[in-house]
PDB file of N, CA and C in Angstrom:
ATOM      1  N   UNK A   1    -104.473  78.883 -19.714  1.00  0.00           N
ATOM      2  CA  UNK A   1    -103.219  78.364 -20.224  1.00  0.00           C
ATOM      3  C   UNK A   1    -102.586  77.449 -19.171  1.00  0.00           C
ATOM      4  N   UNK A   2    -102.235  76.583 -19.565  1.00  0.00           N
ATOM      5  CA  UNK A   2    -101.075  75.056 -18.777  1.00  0.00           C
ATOM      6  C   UNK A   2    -100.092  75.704 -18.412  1.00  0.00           C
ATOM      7  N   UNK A   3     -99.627  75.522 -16.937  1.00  0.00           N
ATOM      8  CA  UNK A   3     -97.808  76.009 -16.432  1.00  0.00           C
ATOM      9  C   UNK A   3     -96.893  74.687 -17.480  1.00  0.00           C
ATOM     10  N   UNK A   4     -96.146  75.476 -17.636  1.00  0.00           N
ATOM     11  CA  UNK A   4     -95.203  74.263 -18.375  1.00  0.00           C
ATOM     12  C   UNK A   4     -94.781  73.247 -17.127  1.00  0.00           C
ATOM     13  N   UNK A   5     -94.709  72.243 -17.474  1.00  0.00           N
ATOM     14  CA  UNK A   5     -94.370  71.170 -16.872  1.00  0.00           C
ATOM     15  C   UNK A   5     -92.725  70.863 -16.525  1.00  0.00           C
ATOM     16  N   UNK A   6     -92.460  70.603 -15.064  1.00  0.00           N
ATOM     17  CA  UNK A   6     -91.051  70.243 -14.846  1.00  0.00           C
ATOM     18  C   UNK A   6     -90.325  68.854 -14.759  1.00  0.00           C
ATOM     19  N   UNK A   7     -91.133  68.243 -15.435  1.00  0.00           N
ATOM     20  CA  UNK A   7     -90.834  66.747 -15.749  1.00  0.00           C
ATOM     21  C   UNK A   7     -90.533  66.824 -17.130  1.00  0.00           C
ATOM     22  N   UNK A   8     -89.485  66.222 -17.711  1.00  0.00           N
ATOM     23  CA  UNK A   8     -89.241  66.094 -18.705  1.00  0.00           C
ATOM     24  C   UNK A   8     -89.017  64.849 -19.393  1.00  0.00           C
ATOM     25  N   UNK A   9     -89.696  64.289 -20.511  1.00  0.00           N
ATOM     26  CA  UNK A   9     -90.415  63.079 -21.063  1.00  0.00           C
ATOM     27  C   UNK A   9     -89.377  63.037 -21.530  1.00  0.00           C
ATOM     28  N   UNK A  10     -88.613  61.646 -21.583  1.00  0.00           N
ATOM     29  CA  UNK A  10     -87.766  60.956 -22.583  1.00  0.00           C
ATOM     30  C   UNK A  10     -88.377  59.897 -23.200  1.00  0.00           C
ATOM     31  N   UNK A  11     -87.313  59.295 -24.231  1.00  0.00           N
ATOM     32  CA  UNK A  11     -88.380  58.021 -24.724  1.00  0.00           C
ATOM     33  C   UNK A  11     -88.612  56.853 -24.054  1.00  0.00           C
ATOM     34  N   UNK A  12     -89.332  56.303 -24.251  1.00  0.00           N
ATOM     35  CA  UNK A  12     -90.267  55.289 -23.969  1.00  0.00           C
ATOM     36  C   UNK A  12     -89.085  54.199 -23.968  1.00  0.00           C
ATOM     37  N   UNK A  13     -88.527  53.187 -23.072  1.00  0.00           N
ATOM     38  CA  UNK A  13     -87.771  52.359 -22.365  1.00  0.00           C
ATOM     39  C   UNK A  13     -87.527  51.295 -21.247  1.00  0.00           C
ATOM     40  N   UNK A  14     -88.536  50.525 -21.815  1.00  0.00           N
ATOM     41  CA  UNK A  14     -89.072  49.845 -21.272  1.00  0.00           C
ATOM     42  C   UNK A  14     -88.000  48.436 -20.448  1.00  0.00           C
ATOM     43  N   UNK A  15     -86.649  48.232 -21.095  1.00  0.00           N
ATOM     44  CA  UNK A  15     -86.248  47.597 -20.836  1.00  0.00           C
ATOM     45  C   UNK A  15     -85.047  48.169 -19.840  1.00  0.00           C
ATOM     46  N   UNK A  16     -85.066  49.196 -20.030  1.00  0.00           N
ATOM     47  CA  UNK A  16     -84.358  49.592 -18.418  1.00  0.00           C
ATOM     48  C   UNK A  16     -84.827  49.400 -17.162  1.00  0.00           C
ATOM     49  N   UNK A  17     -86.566  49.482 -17.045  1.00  0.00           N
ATOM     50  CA  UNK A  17     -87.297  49.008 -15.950  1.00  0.00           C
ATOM     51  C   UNK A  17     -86.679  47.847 -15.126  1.00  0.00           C
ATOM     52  N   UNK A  18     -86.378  47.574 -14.045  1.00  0.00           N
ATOM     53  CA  UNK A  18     -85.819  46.794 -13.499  1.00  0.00           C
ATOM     54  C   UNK A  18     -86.521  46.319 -11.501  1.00  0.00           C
ATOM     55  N   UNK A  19     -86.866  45.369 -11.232  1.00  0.00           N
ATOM     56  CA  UNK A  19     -87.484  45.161 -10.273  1.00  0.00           C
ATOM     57  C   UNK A  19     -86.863  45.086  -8.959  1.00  0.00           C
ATOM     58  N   UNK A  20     -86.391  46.628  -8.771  1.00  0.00           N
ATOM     59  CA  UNK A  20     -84.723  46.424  -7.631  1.00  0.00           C
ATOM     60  C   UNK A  20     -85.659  47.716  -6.803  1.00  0.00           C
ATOM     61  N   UNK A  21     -84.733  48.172  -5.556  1.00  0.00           N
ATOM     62  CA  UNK A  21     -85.559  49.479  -4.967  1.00  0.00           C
ATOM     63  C   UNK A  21     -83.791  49.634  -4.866  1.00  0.00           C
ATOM     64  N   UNK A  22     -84.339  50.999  -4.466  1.00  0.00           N
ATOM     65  CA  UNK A  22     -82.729  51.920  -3.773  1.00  0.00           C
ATOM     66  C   UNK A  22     -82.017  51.409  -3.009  1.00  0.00           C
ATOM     67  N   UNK A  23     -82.389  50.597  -2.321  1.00  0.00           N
ATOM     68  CA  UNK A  23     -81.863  49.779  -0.917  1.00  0.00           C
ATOM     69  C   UNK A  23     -80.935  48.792  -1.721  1.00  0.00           C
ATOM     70  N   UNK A  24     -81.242  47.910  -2.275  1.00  0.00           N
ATOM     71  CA  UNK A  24     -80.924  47.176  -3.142  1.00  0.00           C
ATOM     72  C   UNK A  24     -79.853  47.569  -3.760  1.00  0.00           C
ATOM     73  N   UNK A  25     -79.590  48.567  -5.168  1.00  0.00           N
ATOM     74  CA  UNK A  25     -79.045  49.344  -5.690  1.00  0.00           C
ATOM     75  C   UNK A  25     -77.779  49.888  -4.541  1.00  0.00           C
ATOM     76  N   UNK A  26     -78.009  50.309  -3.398  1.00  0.00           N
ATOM     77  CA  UNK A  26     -76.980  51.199  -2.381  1.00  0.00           C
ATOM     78  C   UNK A  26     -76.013  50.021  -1.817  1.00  0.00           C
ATOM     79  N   UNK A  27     -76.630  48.481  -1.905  1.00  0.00           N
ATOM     80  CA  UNK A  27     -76.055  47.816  -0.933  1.00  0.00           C
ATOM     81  C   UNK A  27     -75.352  46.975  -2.212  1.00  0.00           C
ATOM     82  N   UNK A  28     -75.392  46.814  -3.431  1.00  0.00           N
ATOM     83  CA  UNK A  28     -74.555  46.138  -4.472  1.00  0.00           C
ATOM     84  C   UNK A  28     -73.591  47.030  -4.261  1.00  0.00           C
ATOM     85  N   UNK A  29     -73.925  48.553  -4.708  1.00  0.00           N
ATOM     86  CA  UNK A  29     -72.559  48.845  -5.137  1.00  0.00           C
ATOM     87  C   UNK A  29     -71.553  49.328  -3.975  1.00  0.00           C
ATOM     88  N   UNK A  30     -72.616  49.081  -3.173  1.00  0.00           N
ATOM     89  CA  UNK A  30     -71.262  49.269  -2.077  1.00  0.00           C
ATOM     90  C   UNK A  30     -70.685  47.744  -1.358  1.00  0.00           C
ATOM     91  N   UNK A  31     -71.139  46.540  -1.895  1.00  0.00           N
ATOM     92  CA  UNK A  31     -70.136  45.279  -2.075  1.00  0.00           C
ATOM     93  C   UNK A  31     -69.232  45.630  -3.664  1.00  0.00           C
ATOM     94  N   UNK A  32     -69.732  46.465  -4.721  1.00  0.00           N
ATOM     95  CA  UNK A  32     -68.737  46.183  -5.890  1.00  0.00           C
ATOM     96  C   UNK A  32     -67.409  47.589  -5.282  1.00  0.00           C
ATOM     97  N   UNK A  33     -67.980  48.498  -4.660  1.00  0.00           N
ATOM     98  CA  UNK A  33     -66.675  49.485  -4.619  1.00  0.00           C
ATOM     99  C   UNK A  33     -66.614  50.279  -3.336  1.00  0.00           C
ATOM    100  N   UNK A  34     -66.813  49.158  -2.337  1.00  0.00           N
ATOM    101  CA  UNK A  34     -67.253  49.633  -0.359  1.00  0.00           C
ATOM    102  C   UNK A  34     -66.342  51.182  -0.245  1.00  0.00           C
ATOM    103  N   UNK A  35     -65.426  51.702  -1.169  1.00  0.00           N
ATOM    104  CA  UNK A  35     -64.398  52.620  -0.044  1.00  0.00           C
ATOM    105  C   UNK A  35     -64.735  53.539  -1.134  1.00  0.00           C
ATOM    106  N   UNK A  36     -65.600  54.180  -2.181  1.00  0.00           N
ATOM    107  CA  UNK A  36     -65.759  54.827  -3.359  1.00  0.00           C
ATOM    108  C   UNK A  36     -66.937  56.174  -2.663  1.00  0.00           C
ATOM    109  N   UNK A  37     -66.756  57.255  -2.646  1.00  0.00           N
ATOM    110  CA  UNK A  37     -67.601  57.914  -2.179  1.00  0.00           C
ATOM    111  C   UNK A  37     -69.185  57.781  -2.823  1.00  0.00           C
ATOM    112  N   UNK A  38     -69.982  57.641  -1.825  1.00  0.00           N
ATOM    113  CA  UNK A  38     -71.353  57.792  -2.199  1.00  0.00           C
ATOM    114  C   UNK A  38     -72.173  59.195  -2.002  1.00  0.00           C
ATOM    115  N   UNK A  39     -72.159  59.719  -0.700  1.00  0.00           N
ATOM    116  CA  UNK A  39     -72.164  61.483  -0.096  1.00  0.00           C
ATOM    117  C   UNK A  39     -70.842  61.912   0.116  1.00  0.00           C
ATOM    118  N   UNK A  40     -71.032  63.692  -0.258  1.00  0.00           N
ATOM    119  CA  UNK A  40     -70.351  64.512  -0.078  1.00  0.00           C
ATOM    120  C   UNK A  40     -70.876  65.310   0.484  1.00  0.00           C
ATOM    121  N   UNK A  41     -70.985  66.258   1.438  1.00  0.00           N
ATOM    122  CA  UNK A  41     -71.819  67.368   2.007  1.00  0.00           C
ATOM    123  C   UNK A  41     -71.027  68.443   2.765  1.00  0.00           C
ATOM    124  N   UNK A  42     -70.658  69.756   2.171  1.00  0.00           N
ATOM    125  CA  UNK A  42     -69.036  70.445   3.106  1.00  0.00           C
ATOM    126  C   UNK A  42     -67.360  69.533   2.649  1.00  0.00           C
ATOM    127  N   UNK A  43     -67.497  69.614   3.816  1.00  0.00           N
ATOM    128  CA  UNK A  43     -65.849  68.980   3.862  1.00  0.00           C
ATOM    129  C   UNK A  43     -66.020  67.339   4.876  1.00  0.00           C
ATOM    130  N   UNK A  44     -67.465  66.985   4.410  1.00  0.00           N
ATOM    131  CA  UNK A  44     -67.644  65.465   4.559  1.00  0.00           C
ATOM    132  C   UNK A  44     -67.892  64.658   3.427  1.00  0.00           C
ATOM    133  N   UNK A  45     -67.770  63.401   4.052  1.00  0.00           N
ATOM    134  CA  UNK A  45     -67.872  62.393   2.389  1.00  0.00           C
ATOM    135  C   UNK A  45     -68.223  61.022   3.764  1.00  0.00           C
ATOM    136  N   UNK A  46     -68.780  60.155   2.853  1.00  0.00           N
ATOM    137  CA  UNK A  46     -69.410  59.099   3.197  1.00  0.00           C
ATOM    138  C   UNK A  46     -68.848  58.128   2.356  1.00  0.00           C
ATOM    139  N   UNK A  47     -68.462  57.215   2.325  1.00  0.00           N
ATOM    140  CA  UNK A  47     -68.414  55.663   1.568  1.00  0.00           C
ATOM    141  C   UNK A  47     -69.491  54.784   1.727  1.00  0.00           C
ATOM    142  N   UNK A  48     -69.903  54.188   0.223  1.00  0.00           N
ATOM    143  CA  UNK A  48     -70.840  53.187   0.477  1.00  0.00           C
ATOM    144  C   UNK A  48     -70.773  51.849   1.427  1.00  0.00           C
ATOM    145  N   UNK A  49     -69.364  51.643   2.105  1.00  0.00           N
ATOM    146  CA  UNK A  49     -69.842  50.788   3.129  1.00  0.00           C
ATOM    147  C   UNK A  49     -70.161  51.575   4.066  1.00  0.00           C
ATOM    148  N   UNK A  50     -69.740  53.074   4.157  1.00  0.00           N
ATOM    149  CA  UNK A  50     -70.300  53.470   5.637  1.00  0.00           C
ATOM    150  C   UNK A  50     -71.855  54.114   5.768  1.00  0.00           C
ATOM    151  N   UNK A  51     -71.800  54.184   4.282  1.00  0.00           N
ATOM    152  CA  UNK A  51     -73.447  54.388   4.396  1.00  0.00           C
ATOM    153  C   UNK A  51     -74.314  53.474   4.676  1.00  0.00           C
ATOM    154  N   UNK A  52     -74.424  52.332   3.931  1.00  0.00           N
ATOM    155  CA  UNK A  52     -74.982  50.950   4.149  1.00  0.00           C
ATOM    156  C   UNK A  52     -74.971  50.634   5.784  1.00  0.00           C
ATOM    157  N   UNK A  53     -73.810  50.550   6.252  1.00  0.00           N
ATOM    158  CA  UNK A  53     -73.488  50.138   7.624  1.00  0.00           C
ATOM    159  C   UNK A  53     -74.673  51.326   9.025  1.00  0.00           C
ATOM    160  N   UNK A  54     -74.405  52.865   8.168  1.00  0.00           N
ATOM    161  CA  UNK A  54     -75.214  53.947   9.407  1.00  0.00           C
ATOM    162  C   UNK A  54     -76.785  53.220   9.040  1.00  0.00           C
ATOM    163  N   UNK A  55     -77.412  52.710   7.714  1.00  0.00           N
ATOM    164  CA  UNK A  55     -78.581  52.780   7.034  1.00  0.00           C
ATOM    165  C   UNK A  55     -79.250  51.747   7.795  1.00  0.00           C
ATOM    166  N   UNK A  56     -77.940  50.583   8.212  1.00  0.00           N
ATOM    167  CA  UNK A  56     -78.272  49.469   8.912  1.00  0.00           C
ATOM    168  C   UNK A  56     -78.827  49.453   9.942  1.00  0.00           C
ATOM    169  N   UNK A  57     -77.785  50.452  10.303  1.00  0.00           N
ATOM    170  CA  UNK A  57     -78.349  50.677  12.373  1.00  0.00           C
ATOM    171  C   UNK A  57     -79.772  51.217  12.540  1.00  0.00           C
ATOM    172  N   UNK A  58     -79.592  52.153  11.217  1.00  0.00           N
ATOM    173  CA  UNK A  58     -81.263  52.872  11.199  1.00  0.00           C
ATOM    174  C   UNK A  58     -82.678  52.428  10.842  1.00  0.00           C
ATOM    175  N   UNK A  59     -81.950  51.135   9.964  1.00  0.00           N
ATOM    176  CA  UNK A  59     -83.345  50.790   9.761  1.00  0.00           C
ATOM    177  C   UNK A  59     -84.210  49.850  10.555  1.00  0.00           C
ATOM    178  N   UNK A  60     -83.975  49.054  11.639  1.00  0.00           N
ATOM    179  CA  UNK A  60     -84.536  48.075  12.455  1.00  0.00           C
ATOM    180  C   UNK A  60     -85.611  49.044  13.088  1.00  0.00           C
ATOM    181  N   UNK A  61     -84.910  50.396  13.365  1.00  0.00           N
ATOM    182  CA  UNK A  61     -86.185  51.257  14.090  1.00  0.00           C
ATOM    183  C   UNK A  61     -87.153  52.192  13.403  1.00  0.00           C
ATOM    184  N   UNK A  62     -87.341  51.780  12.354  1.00  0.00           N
ATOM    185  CA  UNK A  62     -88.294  52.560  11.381  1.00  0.00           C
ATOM    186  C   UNK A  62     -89.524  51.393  11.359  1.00  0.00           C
ATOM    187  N   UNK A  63     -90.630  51.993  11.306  1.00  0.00           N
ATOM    188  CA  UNK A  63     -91.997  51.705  11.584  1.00  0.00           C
ATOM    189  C   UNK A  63     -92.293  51.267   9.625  1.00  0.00           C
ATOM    190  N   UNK A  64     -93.022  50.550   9.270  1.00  0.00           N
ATOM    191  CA  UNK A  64     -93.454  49.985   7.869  1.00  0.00           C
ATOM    192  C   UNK A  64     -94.741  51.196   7.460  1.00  0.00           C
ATOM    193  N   UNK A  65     -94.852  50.993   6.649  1.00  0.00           N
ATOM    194  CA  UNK A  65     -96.427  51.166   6.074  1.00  0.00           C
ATOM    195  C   UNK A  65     -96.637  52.718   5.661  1.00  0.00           C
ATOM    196  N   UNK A  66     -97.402  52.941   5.923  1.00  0.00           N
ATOM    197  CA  UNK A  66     -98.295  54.694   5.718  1.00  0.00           C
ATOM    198  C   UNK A  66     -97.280  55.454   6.269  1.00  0.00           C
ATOM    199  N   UNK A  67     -97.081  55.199   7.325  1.00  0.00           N
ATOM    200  CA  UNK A  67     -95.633  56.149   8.639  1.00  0.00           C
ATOM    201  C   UNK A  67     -94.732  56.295   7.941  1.00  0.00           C
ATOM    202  N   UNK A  68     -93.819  55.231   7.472  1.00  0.00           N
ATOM    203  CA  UNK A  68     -92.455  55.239   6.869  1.00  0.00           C
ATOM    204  C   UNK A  68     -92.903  56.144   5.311  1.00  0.00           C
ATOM    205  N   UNK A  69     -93.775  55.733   4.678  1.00  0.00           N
ATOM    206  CA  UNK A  69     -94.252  56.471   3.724  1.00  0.00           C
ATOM    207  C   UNK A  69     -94.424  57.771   3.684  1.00  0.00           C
ATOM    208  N   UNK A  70     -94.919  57.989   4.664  1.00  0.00           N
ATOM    209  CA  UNK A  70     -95.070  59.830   4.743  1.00  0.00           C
ATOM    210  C   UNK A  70     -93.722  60.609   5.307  1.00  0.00           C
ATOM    211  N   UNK A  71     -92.968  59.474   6.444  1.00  0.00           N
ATOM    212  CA  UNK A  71     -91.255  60.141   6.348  1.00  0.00           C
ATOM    213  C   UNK A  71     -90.577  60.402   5.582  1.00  0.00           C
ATOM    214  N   UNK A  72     -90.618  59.450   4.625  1.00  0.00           N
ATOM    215  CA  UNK A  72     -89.962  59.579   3.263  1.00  0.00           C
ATOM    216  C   UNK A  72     -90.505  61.034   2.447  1.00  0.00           C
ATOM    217  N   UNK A  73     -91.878  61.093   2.205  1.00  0.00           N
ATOM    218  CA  UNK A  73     -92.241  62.576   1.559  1.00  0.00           C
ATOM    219  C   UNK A  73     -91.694  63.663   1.838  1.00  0.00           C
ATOM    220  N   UNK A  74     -91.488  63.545   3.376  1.00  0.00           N
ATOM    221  CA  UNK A  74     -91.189  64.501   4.609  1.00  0.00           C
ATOM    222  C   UNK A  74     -89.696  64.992   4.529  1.00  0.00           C
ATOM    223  N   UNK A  75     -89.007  63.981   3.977  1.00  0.00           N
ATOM    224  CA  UNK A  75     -87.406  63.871   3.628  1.00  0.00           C
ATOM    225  C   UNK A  75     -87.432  64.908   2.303  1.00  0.00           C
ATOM    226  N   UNK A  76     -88.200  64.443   1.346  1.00  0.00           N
ATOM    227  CA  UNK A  76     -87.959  64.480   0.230  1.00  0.00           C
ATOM    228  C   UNK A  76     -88.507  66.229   0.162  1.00  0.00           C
ATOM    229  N   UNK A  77     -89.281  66.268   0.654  1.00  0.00           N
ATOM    230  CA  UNK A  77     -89.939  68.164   1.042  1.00  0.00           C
ATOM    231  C   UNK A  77     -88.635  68.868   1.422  1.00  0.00           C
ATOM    232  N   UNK A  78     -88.379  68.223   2.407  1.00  0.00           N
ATOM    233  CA  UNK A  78     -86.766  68.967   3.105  1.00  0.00           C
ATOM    234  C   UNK A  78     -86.181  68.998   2.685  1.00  0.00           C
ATOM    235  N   UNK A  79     -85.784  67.860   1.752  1.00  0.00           N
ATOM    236  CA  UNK A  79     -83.935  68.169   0.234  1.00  0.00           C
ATOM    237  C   UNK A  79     -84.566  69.111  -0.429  1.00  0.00           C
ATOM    238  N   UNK A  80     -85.673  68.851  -0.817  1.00  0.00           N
ATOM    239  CA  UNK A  80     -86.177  69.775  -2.114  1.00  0.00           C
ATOM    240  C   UNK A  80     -85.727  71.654  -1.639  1.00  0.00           C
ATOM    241  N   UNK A  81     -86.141  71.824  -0.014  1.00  0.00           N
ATOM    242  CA  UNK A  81     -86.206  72.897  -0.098  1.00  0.00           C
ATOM    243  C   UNK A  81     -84.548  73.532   0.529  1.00  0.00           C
ATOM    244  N   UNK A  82     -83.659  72.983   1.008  1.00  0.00           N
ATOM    245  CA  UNK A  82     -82.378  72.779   1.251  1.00  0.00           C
ATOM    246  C   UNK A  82     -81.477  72.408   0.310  1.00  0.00           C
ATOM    247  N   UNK A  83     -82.140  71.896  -0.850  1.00  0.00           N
ATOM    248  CA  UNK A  83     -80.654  71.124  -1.570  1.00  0.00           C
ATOM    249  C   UNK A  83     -79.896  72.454  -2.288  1.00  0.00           C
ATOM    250  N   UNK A  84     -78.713  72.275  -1.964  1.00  0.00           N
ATOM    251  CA  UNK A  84     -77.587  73.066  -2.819  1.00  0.00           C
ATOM    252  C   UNK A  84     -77.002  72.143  -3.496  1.00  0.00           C
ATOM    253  N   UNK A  85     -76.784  72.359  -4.968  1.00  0.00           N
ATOM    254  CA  UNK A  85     -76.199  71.624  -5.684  1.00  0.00           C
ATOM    255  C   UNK A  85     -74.611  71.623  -5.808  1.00  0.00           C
ATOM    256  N   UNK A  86     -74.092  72.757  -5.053  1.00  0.00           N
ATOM    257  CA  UNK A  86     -72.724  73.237  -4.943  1.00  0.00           C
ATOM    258  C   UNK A  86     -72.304  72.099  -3.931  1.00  0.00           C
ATOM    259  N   UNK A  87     -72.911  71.477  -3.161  1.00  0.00           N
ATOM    260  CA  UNK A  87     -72.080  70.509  -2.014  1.00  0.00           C
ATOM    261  C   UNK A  87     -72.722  68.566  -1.858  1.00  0.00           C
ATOM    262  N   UNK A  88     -72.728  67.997  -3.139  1.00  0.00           N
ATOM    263  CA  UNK A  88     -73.492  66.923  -3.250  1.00  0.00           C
ATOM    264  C   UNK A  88     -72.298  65.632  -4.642  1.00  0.00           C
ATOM    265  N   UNK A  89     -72.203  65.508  -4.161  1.00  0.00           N
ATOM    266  CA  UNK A  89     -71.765  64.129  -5.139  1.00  0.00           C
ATOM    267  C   UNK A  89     -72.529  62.769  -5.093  1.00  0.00           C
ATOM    268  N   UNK A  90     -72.471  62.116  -5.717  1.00  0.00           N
ATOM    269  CA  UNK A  90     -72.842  60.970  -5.862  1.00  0.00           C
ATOM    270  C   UNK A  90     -72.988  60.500  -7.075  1.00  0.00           C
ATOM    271  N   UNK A  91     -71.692  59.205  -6.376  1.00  0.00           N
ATOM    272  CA  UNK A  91     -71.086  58.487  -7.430  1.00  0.00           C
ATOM    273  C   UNK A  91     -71.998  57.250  -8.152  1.00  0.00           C
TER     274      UNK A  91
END
């Protein structure tokens, strides 16, 4: 027997597809609404210009390719197994 699956299929939507990445996406809307919270975490909060602005400093020293690729997994392992949904906004 199949484990049920934790992806859940919506319909087919093709015209939402759009040729942007996250980076992209983080740095519009924080020119359309710079002082609008983007993180919340505790009794902190972030604004999308101040996120954009920390993201800035950070990214000149990140390595391209396979490396940055597997940090990212590495990130994404760690929310997965840390995330509380009780302390997260995003607007």
């Amino acid at each position: 027997m199949t484990p049920p699956s934790k992806i859940l299929p919506g319909p087919h939507r093709p015209e939402l597809i759009r040729q942007e990445v996250l980076a992209d996406i983080l740095e519009a809307t924080g020119e359309r609404c710079p002082h609008q919270t983007a993180l919340f975490l505790g009794g902190q909060r972030l604004s999308y210009h101040a996120l954009n602005a920390q993201a800035d400093q950070v990214a000149p020293g990140l390595s391209r390719g396979i490396d940055l690729l597997a940090v990212q997994v590495g990130f994404a392992k760690n929310s997965a197994d840390t995330w509380d949904h009780s302390h997260h906004i995003l607007s």
